[in-house]
Protein backbone atom coordinates (compact mmCIF):
# COMPACT_ATOMS: atom_id res chain seq x y z
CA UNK A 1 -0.18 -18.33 8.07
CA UNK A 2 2.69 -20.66 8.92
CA UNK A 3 2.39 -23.39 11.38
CA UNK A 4 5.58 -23.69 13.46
CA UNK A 5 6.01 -25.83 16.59
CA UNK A 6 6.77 -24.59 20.16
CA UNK A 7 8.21 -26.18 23.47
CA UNK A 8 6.13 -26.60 26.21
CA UNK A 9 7.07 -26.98 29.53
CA UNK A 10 6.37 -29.94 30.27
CA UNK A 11 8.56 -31.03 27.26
CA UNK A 12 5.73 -31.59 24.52
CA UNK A 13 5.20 -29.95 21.57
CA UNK A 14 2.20 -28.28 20.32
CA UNK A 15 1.24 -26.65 17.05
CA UNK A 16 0.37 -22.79 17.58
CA UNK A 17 -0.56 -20.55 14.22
CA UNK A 18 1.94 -17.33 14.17
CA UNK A 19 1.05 -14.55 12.18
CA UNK A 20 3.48 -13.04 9.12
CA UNK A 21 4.76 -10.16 10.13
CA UNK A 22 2.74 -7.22 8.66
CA UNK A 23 4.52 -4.92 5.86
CA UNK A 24 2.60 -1.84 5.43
CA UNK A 25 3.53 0.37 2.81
CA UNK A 26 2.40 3.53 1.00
CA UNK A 27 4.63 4.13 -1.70
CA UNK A 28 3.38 7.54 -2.79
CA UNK A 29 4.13 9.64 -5.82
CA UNK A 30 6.97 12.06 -4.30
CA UNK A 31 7.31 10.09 -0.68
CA UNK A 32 7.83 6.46 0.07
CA UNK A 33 6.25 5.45 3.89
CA UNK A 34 6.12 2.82 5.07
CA UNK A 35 5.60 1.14 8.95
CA UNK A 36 6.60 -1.96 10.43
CA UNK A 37 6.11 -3.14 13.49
CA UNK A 38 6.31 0.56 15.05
CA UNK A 39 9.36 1.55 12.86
CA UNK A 40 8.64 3.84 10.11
CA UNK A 41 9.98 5.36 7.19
CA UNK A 42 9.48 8.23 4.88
CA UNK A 43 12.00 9.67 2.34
CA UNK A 44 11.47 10.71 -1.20
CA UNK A 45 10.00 8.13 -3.75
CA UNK A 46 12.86 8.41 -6.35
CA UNK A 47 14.04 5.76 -8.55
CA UNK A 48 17.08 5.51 -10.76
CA UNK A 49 18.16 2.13 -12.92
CA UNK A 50 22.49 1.94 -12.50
CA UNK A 51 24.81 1.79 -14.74
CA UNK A 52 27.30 -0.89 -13.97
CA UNK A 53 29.65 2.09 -13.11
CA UNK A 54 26.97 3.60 -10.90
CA UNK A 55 26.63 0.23 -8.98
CA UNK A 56 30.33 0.04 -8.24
CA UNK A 57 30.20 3.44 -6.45
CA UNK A 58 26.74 4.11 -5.20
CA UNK A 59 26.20 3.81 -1.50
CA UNK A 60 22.86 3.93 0.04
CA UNK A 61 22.29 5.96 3.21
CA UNK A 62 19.70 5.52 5.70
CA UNK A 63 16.68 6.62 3.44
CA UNK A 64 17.90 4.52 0.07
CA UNK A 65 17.76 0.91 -0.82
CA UNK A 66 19.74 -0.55 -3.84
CA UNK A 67 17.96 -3.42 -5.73
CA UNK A 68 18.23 -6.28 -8.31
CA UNK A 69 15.30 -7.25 -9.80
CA UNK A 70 15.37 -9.11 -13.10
CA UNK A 71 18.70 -8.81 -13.75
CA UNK A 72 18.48 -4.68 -13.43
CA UNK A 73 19.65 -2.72 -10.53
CA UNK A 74 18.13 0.36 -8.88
CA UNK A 75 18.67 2.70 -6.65
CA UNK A 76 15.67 4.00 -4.96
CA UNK A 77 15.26 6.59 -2.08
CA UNK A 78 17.36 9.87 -1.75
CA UNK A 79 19.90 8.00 -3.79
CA UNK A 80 17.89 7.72 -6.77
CA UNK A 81 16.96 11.44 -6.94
CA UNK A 82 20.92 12.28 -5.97
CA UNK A 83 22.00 10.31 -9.19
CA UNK A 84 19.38 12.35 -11.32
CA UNK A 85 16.39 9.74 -11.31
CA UNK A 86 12.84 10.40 -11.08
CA UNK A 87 10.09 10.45 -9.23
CA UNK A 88 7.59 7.64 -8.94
CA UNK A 89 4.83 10.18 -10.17
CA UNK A 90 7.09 10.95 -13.23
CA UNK A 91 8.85 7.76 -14.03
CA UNK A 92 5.46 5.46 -13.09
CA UNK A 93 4.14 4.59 -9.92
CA UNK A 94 2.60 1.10 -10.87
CA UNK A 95 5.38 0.05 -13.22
CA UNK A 96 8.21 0.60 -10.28
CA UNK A 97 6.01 -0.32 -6.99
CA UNK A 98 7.78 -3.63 -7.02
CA UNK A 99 10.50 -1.84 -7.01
CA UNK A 100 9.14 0.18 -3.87
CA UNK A 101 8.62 -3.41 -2.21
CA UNK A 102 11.45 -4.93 -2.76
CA UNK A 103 13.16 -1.87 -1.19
CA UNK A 104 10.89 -1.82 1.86
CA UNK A 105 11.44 -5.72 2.45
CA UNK A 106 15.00 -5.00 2.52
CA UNK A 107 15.03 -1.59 4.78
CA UNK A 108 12.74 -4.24 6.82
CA UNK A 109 15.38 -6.97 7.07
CA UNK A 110 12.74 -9.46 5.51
CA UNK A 111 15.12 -11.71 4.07
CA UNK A 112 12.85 -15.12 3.99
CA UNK A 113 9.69 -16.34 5.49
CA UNK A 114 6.01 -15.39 4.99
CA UNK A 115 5.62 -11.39 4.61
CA UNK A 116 2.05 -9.75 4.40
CA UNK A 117 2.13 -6.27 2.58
CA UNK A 118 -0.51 -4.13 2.99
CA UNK A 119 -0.13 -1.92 0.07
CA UNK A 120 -1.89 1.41 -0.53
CA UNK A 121 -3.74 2.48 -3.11
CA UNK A 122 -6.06 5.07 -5.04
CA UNK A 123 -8.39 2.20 -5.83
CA UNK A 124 -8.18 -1.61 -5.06
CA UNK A 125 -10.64 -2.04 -7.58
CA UNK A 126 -8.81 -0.87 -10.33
CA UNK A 127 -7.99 -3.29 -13.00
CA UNK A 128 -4.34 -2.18 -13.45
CA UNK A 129 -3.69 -2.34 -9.83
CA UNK A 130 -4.89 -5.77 -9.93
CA UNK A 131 -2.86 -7.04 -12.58
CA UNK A 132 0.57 -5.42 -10.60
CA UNK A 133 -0.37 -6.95 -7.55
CA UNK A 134 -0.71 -10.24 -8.87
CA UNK A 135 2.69 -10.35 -10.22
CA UNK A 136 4.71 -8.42 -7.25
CA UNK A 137 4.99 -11.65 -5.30
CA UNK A 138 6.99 -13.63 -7.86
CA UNK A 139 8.80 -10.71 -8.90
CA UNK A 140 9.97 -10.29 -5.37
CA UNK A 141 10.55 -13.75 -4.64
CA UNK A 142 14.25 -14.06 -5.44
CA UNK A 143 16.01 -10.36 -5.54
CA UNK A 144 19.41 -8.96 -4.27
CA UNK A 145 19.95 -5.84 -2.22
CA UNK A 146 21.78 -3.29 0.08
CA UNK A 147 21.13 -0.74 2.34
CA UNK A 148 22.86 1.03 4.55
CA UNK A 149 26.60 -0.03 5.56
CA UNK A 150 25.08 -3.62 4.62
CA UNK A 151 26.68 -5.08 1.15
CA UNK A 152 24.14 -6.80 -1.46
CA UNK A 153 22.61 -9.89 0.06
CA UNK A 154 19.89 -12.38 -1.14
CA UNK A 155 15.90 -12.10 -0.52
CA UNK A 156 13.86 -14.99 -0.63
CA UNK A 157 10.75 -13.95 1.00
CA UNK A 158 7.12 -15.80 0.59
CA UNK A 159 5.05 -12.95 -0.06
CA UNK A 160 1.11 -12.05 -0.21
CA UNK A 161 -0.18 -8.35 -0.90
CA UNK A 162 -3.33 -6.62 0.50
CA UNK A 163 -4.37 -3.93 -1.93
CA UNK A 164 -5.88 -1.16 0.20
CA UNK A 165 -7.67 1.28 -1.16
CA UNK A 166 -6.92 4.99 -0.18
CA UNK A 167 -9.40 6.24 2.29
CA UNK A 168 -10.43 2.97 4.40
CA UNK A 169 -7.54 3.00 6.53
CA UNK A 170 -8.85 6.51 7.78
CA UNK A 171 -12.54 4.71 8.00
CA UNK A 172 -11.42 2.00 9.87
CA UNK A 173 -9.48 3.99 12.17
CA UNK A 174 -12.34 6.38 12.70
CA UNK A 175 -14.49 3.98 13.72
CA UNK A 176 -12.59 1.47 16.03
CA UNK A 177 -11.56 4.65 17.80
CA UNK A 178 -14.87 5.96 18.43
CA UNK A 179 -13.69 9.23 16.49
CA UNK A 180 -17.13 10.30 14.78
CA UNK A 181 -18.76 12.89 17.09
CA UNK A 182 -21.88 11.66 18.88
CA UNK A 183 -24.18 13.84 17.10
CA UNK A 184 -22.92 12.56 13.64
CA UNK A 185 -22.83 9.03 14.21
CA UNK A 186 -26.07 8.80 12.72
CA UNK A 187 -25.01 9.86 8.99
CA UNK A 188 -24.57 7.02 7.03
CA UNK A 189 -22.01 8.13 5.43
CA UNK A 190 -17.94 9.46 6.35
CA UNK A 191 -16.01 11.27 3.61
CA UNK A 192 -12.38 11.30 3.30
CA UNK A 193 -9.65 13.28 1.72
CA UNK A 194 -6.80 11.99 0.81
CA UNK A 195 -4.45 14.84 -0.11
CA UNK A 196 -1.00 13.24 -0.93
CA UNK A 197 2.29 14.55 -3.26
CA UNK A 198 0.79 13.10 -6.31
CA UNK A 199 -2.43 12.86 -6.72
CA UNK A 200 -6.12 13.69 -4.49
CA UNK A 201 -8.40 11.13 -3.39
CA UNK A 202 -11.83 11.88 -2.39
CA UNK A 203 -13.34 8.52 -1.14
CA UNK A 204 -16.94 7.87 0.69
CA UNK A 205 -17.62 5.06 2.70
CA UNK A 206 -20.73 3.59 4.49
CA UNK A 207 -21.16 2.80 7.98
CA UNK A 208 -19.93 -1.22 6.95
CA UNK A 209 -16.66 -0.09 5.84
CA UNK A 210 -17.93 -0.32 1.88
CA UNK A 211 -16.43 2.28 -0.70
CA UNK A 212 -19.54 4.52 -2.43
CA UNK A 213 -18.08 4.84 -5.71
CA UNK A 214 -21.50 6.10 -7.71
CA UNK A 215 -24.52 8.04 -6.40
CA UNK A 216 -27.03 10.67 -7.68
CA UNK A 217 -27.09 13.10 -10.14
CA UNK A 218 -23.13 13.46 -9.15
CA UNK A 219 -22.39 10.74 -10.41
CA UNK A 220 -18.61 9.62 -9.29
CA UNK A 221 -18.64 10.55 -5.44
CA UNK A 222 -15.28 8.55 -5.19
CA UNK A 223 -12.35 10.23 -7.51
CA UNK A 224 -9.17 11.33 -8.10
CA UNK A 225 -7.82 14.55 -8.93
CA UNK A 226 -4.47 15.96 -9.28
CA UNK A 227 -3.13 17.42 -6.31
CA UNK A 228 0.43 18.64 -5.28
CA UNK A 229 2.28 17.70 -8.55
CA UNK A 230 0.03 19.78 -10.64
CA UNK A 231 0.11 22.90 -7.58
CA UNK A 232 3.94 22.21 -7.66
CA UNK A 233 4.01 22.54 -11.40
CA UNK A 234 1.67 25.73 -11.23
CA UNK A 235 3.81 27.23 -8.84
CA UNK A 236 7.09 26.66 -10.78
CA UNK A 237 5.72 28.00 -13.84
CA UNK A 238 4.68 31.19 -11.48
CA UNK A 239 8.08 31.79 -10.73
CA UNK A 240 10.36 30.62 -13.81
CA UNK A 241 11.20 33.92 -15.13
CA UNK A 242 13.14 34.92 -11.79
CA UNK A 243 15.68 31.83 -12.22
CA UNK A 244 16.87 32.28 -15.92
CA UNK A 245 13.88 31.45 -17.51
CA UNK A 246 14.15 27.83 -16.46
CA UNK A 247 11.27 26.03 -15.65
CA UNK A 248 11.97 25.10 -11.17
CA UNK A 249 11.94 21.41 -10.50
CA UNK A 250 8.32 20.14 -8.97
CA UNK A 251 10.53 17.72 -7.17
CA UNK A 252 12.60 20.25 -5.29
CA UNK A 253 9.49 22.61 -4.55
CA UNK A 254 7.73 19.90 -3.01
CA UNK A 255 10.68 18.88 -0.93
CA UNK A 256 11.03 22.34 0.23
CA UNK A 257 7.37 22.94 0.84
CA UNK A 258 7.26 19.29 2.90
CA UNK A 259 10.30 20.72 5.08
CA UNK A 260 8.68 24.31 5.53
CA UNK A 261 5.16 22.44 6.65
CA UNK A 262 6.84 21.22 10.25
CA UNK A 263 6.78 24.99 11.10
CA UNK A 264 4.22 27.01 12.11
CA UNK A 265 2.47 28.82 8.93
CA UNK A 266 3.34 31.73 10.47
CA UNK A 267 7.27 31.00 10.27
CA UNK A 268 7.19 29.64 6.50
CA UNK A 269 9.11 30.58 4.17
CA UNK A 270 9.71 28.95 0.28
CA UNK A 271 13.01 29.66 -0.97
CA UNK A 272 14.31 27.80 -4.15
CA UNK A 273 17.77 27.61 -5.04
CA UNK A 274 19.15 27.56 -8.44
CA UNK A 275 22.66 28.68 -10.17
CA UNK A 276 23.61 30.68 -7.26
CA UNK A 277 20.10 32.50 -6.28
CA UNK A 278 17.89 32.37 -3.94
CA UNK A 279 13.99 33.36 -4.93
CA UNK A 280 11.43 33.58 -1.99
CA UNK A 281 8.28 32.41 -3.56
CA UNK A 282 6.19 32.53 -0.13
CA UNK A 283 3.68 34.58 -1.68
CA UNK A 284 3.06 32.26 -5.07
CA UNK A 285 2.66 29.04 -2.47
CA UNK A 286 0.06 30.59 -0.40
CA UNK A 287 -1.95 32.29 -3.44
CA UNK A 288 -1.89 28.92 -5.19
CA UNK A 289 -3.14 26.90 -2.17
CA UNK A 290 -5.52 29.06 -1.47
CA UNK A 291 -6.74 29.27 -5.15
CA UNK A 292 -6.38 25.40 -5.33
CA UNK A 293 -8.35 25.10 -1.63
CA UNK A 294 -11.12 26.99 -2.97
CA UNK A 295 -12.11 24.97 -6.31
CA UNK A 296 -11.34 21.49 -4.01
CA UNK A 297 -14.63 22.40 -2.04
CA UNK A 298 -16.64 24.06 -4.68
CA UNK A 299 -15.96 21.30 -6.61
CA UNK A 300 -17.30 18.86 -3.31
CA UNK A 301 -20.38 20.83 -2.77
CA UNK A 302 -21.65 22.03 -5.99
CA UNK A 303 -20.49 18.73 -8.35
CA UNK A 304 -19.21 15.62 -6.80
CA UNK A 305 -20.72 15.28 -3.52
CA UNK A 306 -23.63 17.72 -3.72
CA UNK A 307 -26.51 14.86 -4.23
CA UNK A 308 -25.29 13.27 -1.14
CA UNK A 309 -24.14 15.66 1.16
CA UNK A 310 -27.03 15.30 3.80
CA UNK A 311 -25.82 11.90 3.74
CA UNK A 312 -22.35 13.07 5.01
CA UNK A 313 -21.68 13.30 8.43
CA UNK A 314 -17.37 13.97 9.36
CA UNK A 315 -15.12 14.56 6.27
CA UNK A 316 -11.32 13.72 7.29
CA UNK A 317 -8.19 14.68 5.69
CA UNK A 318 -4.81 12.59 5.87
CA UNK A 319 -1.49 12.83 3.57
CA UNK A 320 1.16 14.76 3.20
CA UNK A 321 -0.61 17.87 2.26
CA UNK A 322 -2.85 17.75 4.44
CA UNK A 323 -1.80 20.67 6.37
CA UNK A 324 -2.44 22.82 3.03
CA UNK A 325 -6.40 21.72 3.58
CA UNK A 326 -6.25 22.23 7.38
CA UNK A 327 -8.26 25.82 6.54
CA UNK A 328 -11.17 23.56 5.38
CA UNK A 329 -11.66 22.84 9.21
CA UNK A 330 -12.77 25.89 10.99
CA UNK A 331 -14.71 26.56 7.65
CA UNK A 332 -16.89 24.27 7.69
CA UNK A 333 -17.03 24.37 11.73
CA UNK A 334 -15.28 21.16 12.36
CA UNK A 335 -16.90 18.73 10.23
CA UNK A 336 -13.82 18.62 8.17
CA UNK A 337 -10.97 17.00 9.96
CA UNK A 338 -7.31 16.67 9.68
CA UNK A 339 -5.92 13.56 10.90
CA UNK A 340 -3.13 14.19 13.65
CA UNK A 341 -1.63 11.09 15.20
CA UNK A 342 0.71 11.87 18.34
CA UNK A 343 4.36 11.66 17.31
CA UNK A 344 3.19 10.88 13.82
CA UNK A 345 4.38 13.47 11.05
CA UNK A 346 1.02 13.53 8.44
CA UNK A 347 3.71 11.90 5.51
CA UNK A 348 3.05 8.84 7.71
CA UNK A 349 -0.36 8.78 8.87
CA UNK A 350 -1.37 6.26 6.72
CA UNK A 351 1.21 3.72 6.92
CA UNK A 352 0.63 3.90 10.61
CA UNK A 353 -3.33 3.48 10.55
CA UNK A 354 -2.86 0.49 8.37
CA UNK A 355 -0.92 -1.12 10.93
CA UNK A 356 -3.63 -0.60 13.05
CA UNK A 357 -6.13 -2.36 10.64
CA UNK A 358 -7.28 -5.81 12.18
């Protein structure tokens, strides 16, 4: 918190505490998000290091950032995957998040000053994430970059990060808001699904905000699991033979399954492009989903959460695929729950409820 000093009007001065503004990013495995103050981003999570021939000509756009950290510089965004770089998911999520940062200070216009970052996570507790977050605020101290139809110019930002850990921000939200149902308010505890691009979080929380990672004969009630990279892979191997024999790329099918989910399921349809053809794979999507929706909440109720699910009162879902597990509501007669924020697409919804946090 920095102490700055304001006029009053009666031509003192008086010390009042302002707050850093408040970063919040979820950098994702396929899609980077992020929200600040209202204004929110989401565009693929590519990321490309440039040659110095590739620096002189690269331009970023509205969803791209170009950064120099460490005497390297990267393009990340829509840029990144347009040069032929990789996703975070395949190239390393925690090795490039300061990467991810650095990019969302700039988008940001956080040039100097104190900056908080919330930054989400599958697990704040995790060792690895620990050690990252440590180091991102000297490695973003002093960096270079550009965005759009701005040239390369210095950051100097004072930075602390807030790991948060995938699931709470749902939690919290849920209960500030008064979202738990009357007659379930008495469960002690609220599940959460966190269905992103990458990777699946299941998290359970108590009624003080408190992650349950162990219980029972289950064992780990919190976990991860793969999610849409793995379905994406599946459902590129399902369709190879009908484009040459080459294997699709998971990055493309999950762009084109994220642009088909803002239409009604009735009105979807998958259609990869490759060497001149067009191949419908509708059918493959929807038999894989349903396949991979099925062994999701066997794999709840008969393994993971079956020694505490009398403890369990609402279950909600958030991420971009969350519209895939949407099914899970009427099945289980509301007590699963998508999260739908007005004017908020679900690629988002968690940037935006960590804004909200307190």
């Amino acid at each position: 918190m920095v102490q700055v000093k304001e006029k009053s009007g009666a031509g003192g001065g008086r010390n009042v505490a302002t707050k850093a503004p408040v970063l919040c990013i979820d950098a994702g495995n396929g899609y980077f998000k992020m929200d600040f103050g209202g204004k929110r981003y989401s565009f693929v999570a590519a990321v490309k290091e440039l040659s110095d021939r590739e620096i002189e000509d690269s331009r970023p756009d509205r969803n791209s950032a170009l950064v120099t950290l460490n005497g390297a510089t990267y393009a990340f965004g829509a840029l990144a995957r347009d040069l032929g770089g990789k996703s975070l998911f395949e190239a390393g999520k925690v090795e490039n998040t300061p990467i991810a940062i650095a990019a969302a200070l700039a988008l940001a216009g956080l040039a100097g000053g104190q900056v908080a970052v919330r930054l989400l996570v599958p697990d704040s507790g995790n060792f690895q994430w620990k050690k990252a977050a440590a180091g991102i605020s000297n490695t973003v101290a002093d960096f270079h970059a550009s965005v759009f139809r701005q040239g390369f110019e210095r950051f100097q930002p004072t930075v602390t990060v807030e790991l948060v850990t995938e699931g709470y921000p749902v939690w919290n939200w849920a209960v500030e808001t008064a979202q738990i149902p009357q007659e379930l308010e008495e469960y002690p505890l609220t599940g959460i699904i966190d269905a992103g691009t990458g990777e699946l979080t299941c998290s359970v929380w108590s009624k003080s905000g408190t992650i349950i990672r162990t219980a029972g004969k289950s064992g780990q009630v919190s976990f991860v699991a793969p999610a849409m990279k793995e379905l994406a892979g599946a459902i590129a191997a399902g369709f190879s033979f009908q484009v040459k024999g080459q294997t699709p790329d998971r990055a493309s099918i999950l762009d084109i399954i994220r642009r088909q989910g803002s239409k009604p399921p009735a009105d979807r349809r998958y259609v990869y492009e490759q060497a001149g053809e067009a191949c419908d794979f509708t059918d493959l999507v929807e038999s894989t989903v349903k396949r991979w929706r099925k062994e999701l909440f066997t794999q709840l109720m008969n393994d993971n959460w079956s020694a505490i699910w009398n403890q369990i009162g609402m279950v909600y879902i958030v991420g971009g695929a969350s519209d895939m597990l949407a099914p899970l509501e009427e099945a289980t007669k509301g007590r699963f729950k998508v999260v739908r924020l007005p004017g908020v697409e679900p690629q988002l919804v968690n940037a935006a409820l960590m804004a909200q946090m307190g």
